[in-house]
N, C-alpha and C. Protein backbone atom coordinates (compact mmCIF):
# COMPACT_ATOMS: atom_id res chain seq x y z
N UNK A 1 103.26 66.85 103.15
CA UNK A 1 101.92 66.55 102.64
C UNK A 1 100.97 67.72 102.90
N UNK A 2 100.95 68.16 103.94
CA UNK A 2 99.66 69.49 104.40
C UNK A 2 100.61 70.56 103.80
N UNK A 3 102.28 70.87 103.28
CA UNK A 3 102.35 71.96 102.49
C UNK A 3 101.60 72.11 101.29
N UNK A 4 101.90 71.00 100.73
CA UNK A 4 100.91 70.71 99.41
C UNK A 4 99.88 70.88 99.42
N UNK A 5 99.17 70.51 100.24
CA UNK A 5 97.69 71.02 100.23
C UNK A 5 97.57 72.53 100.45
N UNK A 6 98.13 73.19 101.93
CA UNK A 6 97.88 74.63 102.20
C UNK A 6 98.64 75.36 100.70
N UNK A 7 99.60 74.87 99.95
CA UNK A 7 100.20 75.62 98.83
C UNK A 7 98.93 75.51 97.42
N UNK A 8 98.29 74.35 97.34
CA UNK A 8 97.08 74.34 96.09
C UNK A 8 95.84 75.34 96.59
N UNK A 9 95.80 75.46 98.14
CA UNK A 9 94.65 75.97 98.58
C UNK A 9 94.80 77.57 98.06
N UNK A 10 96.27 78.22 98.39
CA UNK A 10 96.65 79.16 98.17
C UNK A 10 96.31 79.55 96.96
N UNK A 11 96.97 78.59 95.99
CA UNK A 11 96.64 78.88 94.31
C UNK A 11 95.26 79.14 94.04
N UNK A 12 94.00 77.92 94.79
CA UNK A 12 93.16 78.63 94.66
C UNK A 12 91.96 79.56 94.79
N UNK A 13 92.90 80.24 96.03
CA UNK A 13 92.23 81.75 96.68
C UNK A 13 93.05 82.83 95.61
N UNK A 14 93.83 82.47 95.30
CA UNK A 14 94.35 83.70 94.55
C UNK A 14 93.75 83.59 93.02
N UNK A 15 93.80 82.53 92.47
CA UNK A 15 92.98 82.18 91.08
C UNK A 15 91.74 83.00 91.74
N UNK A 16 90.82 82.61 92.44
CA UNK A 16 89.88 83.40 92.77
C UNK A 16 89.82 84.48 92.40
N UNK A 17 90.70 85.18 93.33
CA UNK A 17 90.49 86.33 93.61
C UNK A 17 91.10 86.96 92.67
N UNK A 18 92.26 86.38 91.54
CA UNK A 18 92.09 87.16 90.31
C UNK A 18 90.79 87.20 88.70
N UNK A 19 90.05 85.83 89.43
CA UNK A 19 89.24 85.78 88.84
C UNK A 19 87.87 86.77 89.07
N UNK A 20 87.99 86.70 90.12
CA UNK A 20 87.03 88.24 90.57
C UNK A 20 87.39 89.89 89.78
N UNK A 21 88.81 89.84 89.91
CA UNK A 21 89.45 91.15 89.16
C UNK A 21 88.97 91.06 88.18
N UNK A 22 89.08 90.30 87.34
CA UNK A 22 88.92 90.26 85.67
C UNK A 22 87.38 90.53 85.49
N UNK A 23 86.55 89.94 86.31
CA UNK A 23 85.21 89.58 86.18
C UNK A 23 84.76 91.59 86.58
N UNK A 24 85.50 92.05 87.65
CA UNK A 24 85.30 93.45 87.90
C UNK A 24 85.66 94.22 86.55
N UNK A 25 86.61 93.79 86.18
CA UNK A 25 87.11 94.59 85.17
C UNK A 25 86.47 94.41 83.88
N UNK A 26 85.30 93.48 83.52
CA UNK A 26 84.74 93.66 82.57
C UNK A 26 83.37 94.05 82.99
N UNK A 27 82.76 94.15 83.92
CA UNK A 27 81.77 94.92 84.64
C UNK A 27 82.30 96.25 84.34
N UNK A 28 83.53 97.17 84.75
CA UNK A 28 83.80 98.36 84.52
C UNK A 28 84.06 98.63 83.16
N UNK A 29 84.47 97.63 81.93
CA UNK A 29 84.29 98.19 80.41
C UNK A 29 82.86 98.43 80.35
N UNK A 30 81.87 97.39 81.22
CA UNK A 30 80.42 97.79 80.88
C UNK A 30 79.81 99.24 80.95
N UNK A 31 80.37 99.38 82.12
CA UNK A 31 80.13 101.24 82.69
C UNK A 31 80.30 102.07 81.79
N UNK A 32 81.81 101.71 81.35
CA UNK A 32 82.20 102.66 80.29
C UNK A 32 81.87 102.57 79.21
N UNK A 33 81.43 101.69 78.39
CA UNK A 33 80.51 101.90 77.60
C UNK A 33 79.26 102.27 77.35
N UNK A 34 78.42 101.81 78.78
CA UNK A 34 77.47 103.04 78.65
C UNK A 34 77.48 104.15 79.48
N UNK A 35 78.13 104.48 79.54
CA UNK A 35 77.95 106.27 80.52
C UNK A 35 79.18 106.74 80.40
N UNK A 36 80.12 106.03 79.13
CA UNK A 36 81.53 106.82 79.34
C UNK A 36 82.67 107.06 80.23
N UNK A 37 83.87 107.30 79.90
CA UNK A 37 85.04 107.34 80.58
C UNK A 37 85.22 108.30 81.75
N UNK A 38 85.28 108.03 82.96
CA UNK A 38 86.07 109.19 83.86
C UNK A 38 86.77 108.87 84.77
N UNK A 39 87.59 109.78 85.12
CA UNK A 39 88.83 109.60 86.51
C UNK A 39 88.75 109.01 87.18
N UNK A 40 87.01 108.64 87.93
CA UNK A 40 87.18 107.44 88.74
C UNK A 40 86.99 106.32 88.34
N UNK A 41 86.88 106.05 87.12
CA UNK A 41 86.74 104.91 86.11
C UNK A 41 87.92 104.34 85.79
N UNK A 42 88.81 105.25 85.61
CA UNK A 42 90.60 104.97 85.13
C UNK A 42 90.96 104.86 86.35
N UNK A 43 90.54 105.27 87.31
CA UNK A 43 91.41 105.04 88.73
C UNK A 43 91.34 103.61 89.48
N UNK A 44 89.68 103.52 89.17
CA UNK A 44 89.41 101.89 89.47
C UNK A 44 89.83 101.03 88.47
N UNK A 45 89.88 101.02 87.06
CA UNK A 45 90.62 100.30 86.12
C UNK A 45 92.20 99.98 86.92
N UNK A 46 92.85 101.17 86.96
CA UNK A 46 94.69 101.22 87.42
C UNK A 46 94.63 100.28 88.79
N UNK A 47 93.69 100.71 89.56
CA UNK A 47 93.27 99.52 91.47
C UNK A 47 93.41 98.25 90.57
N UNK A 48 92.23 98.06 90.07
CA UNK A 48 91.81 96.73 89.54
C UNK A 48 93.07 95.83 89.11
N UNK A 49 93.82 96.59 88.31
CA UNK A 49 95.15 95.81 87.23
C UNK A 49 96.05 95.61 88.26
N UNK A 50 96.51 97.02 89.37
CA UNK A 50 97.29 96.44 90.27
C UNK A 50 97.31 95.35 91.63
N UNK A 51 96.15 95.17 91.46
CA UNK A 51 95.52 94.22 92.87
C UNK A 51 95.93 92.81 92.03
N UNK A 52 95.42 93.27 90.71
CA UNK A 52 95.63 91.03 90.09
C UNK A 52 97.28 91.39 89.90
N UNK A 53 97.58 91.80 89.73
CA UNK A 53 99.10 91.81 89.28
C UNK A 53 100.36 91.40 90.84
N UNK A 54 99.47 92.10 91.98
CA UNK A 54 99.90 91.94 93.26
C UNK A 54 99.41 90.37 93.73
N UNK A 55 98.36 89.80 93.46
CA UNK A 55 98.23 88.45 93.40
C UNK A 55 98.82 87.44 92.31
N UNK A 56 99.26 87.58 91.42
CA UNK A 56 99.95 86.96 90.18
C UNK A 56 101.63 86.88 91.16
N UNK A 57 102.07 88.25 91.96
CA UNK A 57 103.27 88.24 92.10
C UNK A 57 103.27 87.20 93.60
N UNK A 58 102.00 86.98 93.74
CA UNK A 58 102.29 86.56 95.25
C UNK A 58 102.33 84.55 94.50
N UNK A 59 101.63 84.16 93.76
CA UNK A 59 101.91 82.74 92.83
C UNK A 59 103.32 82.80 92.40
N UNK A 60 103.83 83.67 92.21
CA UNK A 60 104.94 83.82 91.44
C UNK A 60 106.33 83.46 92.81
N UNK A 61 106.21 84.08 93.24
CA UNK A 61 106.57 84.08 94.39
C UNK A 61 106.50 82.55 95.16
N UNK A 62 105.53 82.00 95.48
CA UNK A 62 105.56 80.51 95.64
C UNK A 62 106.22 79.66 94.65
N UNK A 63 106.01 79.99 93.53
CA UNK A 63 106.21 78.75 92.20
C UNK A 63 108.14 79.01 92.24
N UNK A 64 108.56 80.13 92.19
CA UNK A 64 109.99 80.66 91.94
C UNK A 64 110.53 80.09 93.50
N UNK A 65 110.03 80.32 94.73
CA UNK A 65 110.54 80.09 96.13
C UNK A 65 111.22 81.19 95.89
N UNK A 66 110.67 81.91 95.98
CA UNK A 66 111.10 83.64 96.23
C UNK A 66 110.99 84.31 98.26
N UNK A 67 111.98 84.88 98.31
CA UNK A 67 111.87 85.52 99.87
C UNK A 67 110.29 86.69 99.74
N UNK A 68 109.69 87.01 100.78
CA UNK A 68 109.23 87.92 101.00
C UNK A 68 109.28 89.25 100.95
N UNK A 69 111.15 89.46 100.92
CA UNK A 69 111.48 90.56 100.57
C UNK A 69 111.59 91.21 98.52
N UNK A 70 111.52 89.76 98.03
CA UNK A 70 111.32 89.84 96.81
C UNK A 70 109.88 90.33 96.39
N UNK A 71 109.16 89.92 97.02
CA UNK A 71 107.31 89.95 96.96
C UNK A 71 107.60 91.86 97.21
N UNK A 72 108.09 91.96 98.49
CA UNK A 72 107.49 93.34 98.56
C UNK A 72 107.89 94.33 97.04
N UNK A 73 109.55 94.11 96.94
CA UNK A 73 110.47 94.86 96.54
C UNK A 73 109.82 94.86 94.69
N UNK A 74 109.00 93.37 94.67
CA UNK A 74 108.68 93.18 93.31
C UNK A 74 107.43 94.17 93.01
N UNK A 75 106.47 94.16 94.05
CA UNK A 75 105.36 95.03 94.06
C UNK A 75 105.19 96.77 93.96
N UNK A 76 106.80 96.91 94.94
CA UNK A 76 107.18 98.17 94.89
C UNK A 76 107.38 98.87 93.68
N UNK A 77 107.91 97.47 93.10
CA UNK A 77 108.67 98.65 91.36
C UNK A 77 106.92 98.36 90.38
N UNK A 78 106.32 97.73 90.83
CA UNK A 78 104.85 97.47 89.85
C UNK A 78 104.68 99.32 90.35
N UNK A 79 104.38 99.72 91.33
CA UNK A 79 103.40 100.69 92.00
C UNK A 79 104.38 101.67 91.34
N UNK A 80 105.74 102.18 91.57
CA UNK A 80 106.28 102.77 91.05
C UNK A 80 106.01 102.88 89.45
N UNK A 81 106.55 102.41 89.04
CA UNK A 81 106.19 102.21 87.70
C UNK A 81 104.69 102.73 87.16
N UNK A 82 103.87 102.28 87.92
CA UNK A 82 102.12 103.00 87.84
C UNK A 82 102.08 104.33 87.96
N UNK A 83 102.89 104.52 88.95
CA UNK A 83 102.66 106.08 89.94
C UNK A 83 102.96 106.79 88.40
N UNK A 84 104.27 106.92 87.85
CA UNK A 84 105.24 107.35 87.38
C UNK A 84 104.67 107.39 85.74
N UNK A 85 103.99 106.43 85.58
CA UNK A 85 102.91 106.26 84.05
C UNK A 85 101.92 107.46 84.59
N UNK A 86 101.34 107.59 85.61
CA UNK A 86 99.90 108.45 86.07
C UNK A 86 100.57 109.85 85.90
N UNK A 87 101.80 110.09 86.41
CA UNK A 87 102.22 111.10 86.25
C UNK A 87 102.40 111.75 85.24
N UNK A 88 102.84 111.10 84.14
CA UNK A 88 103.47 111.61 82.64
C UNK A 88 102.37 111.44 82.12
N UNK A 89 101.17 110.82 81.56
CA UNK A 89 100.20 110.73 81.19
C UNK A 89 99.76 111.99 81.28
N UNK A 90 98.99 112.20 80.28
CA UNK A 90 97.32 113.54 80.32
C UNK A 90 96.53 112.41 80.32
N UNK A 91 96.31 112.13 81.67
CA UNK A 91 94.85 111.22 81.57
C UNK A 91 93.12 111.73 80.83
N UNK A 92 93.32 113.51 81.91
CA UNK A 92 92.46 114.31 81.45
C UNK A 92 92.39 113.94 79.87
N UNK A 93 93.05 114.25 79.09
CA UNK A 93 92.93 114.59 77.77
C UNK A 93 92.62 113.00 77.38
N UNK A 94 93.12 112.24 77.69
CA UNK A 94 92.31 110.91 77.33
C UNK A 94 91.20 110.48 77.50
N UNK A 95 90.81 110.77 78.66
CA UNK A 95 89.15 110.54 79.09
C UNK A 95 88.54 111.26 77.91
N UNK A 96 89.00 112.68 77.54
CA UNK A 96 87.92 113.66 76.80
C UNK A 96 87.99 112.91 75.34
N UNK A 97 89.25 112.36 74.99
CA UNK A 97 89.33 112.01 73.41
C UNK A 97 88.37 111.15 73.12
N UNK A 98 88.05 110.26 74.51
CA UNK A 98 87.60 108.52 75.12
C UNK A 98 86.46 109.02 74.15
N UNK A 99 86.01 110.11 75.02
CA UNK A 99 84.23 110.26 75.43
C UNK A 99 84.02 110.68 73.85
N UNK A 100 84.64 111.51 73.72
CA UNK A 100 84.47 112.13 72.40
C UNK A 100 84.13 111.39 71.42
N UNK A 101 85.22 110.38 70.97
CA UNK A 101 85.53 109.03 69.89
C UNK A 101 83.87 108.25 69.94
N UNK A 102 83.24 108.32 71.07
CA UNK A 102 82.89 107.18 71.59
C UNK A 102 81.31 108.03 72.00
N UNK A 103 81.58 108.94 71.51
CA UNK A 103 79.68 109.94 71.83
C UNK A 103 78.64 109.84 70.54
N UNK A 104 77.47 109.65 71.07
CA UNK A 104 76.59 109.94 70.07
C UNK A 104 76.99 110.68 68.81
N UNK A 105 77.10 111.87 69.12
CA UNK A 105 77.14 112.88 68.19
C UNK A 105 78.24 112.79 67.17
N UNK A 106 79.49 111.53 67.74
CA UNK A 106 80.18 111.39 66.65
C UNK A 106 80.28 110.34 65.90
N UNK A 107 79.86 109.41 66.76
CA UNK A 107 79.97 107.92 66.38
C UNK A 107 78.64 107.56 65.85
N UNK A 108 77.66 107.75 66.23
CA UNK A 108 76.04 108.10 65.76
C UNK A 108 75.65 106.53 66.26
N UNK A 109 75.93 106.48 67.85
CA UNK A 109 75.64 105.48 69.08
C UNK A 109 76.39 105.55 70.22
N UNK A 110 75.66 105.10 71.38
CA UNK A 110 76.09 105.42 72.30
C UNK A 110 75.57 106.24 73.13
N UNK A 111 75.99 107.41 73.94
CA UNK A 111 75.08 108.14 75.02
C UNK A 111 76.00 109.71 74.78
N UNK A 112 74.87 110.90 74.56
CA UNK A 112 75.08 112.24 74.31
C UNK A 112 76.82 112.84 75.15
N UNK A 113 77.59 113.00 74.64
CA UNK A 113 78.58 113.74 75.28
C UNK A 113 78.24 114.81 76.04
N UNK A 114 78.84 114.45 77.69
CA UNK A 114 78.23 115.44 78.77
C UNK A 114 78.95 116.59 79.04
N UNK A 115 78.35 117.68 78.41
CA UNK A 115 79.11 119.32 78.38
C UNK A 115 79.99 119.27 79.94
N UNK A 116 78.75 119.12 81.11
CA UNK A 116 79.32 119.31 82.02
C UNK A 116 80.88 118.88 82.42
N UNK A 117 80.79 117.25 82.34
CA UNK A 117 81.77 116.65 82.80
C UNK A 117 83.36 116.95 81.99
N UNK A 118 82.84 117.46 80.53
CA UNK A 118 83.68 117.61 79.41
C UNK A 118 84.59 119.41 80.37
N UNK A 119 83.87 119.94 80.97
CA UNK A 119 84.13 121.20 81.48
C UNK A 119 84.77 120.84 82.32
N UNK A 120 84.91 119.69 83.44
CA UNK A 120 85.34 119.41 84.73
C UNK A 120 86.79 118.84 84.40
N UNK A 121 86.70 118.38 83.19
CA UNK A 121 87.88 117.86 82.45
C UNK A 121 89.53 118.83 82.81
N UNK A 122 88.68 120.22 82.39
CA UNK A 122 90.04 121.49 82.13
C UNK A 122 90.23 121.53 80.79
N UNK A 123 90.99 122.28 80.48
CA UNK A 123 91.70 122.76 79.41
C UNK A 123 91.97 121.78 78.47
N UNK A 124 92.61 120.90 79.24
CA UNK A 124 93.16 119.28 78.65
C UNK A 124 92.08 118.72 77.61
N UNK A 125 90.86 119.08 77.55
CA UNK A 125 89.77 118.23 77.11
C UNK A 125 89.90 119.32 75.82
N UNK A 126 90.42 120.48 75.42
CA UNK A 126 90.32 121.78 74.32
C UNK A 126 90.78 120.51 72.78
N UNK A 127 91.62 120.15 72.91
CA UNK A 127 91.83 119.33 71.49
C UNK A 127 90.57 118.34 71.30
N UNK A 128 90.31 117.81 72.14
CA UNK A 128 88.83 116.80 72.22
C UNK A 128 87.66 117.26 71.65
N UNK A 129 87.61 118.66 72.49
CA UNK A 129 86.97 119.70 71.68
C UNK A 129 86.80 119.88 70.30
N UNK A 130 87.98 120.29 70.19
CA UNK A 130 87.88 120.65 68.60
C UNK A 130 87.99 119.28 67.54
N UNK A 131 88.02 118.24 67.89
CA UNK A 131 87.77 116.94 67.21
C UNK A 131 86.43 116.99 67.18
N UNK A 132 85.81 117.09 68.49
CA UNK A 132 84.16 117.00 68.48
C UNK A 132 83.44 117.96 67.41
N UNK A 133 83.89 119.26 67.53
CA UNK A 133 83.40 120.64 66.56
C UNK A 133 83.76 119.99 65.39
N UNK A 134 84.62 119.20 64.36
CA UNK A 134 85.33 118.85 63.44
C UNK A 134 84.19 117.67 62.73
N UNK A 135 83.90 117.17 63.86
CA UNK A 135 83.28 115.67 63.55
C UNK A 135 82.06 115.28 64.41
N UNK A 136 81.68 116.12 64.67
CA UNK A 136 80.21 115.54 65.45
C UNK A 136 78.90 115.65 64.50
N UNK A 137 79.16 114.79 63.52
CA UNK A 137 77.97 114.84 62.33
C UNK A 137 76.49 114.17 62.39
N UNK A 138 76.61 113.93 64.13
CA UNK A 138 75.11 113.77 64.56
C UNK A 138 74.64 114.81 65.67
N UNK A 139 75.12 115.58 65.84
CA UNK A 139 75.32 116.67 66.72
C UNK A 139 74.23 117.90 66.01
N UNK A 140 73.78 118.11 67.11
CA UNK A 140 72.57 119.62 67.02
C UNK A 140 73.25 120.67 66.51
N UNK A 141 72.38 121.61 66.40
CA UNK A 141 73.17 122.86 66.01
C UNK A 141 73.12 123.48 67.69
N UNK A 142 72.08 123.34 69.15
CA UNK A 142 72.62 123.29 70.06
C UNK A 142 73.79 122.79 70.58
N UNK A 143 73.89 121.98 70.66
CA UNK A 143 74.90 120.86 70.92
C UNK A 143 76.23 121.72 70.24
N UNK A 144 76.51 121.71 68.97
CA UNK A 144 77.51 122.47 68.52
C UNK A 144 77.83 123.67 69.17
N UNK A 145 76.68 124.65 69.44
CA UNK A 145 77.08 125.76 70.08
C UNK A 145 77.66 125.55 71.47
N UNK A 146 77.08 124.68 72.76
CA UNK A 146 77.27 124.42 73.59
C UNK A 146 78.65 124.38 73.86
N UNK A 147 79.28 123.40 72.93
CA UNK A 147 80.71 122.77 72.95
C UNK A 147 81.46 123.88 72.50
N UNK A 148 81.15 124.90 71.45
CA UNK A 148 82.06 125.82 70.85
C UNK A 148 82.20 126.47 72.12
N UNK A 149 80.83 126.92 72.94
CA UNK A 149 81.06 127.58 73.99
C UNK A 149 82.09 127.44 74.81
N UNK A 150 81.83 125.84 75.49
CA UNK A 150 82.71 125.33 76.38
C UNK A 150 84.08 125.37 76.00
N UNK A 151 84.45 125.13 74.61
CA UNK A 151 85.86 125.33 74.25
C UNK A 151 86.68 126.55 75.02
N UNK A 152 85.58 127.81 74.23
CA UNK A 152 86.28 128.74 74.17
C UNK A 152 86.25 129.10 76.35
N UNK A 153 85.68 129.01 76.66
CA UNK A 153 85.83 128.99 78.23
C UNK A 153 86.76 128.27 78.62
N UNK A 154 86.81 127.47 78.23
CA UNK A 154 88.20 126.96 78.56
C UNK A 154 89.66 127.10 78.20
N UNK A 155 89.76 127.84 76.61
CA UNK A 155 90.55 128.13 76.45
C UNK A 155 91.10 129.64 77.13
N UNK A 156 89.79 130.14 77.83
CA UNK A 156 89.98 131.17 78.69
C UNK A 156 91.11 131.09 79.60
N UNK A 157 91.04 130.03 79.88
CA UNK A 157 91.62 129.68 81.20
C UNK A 157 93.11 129.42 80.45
N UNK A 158 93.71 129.32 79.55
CA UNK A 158 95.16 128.95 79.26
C UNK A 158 95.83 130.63 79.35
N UNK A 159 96.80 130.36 79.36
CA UNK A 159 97.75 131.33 79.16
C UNK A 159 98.32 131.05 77.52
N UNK A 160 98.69 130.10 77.66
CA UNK A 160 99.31 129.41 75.99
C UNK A 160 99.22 128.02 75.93
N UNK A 161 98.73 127.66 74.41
CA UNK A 161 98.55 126.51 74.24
C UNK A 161 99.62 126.19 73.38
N UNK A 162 101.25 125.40 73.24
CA UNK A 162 101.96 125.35 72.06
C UNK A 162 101.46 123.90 71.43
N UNK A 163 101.04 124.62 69.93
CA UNK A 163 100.46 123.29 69.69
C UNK A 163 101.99 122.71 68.70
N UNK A 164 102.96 122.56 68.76
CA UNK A 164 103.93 121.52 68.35
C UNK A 164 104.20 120.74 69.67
N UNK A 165 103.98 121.00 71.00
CA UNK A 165 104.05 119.73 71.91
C UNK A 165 102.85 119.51 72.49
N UNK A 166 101.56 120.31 72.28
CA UNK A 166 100.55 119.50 72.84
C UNK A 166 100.51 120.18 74.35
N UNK A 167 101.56 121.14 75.05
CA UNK A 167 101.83 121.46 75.91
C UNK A 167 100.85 122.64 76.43
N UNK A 168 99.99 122.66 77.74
CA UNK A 168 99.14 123.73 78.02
C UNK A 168 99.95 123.93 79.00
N UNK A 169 99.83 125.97 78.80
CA UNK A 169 100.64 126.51 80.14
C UNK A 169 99.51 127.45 80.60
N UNK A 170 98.85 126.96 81.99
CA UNK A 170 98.09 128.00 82.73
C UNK A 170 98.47 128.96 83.42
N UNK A 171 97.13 130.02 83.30
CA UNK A 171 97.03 131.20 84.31
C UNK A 171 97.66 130.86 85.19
N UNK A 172 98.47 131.90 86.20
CA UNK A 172 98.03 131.63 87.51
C UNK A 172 97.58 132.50 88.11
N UNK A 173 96.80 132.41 89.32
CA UNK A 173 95.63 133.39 90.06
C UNK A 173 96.85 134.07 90.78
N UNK A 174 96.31 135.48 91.01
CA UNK A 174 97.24 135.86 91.60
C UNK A 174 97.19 136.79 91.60
């Protein structure tokens, strides 16, 4: 009788507390829609998904009568699996496409695409670039120069760009 109870109580601290995730996680589309995409935005998005997913496995886990060693071993291959997506990913270059798609100057709403942050990006952000130069038909003739600028500074920094894989190979200092 008191399993039953401590087992519903369980369900709903974890309903909770994935209900909190979700509720975070549409607070953080809010961000990003107004002030745009960045690294620590995708980083707290990737926290966010793996924390409810680590509580989903821990219900799962009760409902199945799963060992503990299943819980860990199940969580392990979630994180793996994340790590291993973060790795192969150009996040960089996604944030820049994000911001880009999604800036004033192209979409004609929203909030001015920030040279700076677009620079902090790297190299990775150079195709974003040249989408923006292509299509920013609310864009200054400052603004245009700015970005041509920033391109080409950045393309400073490559050694080679092959554009049949998308592949940047940098300098190295030295």
């Amino acid at each position: 009788q008191s399993s039953t109870l401590i087992r519903n109580l369980v369900f709903l601290w974890v309903g909770q507390n994935v209900w909190l995730v979700i509720s975070s996680l549409l607070r953080l589309k809010l961000y990003v829609e107004e002030y745009q995409l960045s690294e620590m935005r995708v980083a707290a998005g990737i926290w966010m998904v793996l924390v409810a997913i680590g509580l989903l496995l821990i219900i799962a886990k009760i409902v199945l009568d799963r060992s503990n060693k299943w819980l860990v071993m199940s969580n392990l291959a979630v994180l793996s699996v994340t790590l291993w997506a973060v790795a192969v990913a150009d996040i960089q270059a996604s944030i820049a496409e994000y911001n880009v798609q999604h800036s004033y100057e192209v979409a004609g709403h929203g909030v001015p695409l920030d040279p700076y942050y677009m620079s902090d990006l790297g190299p990775a952000a150079i195709p974003a670039l040249d989408e923006y130069l292509a299509t920013a038909g609310f864009a200054t003739v400052e603004q245009r120069r700015t970005f041509s600028i920033l391109r080409g500074e950045l393309a400073a920094r490559l050694s080679r760009y092959d554009v049949n894989t998308g592949e940047l190979y940098y300098r190295t200092v030295g």
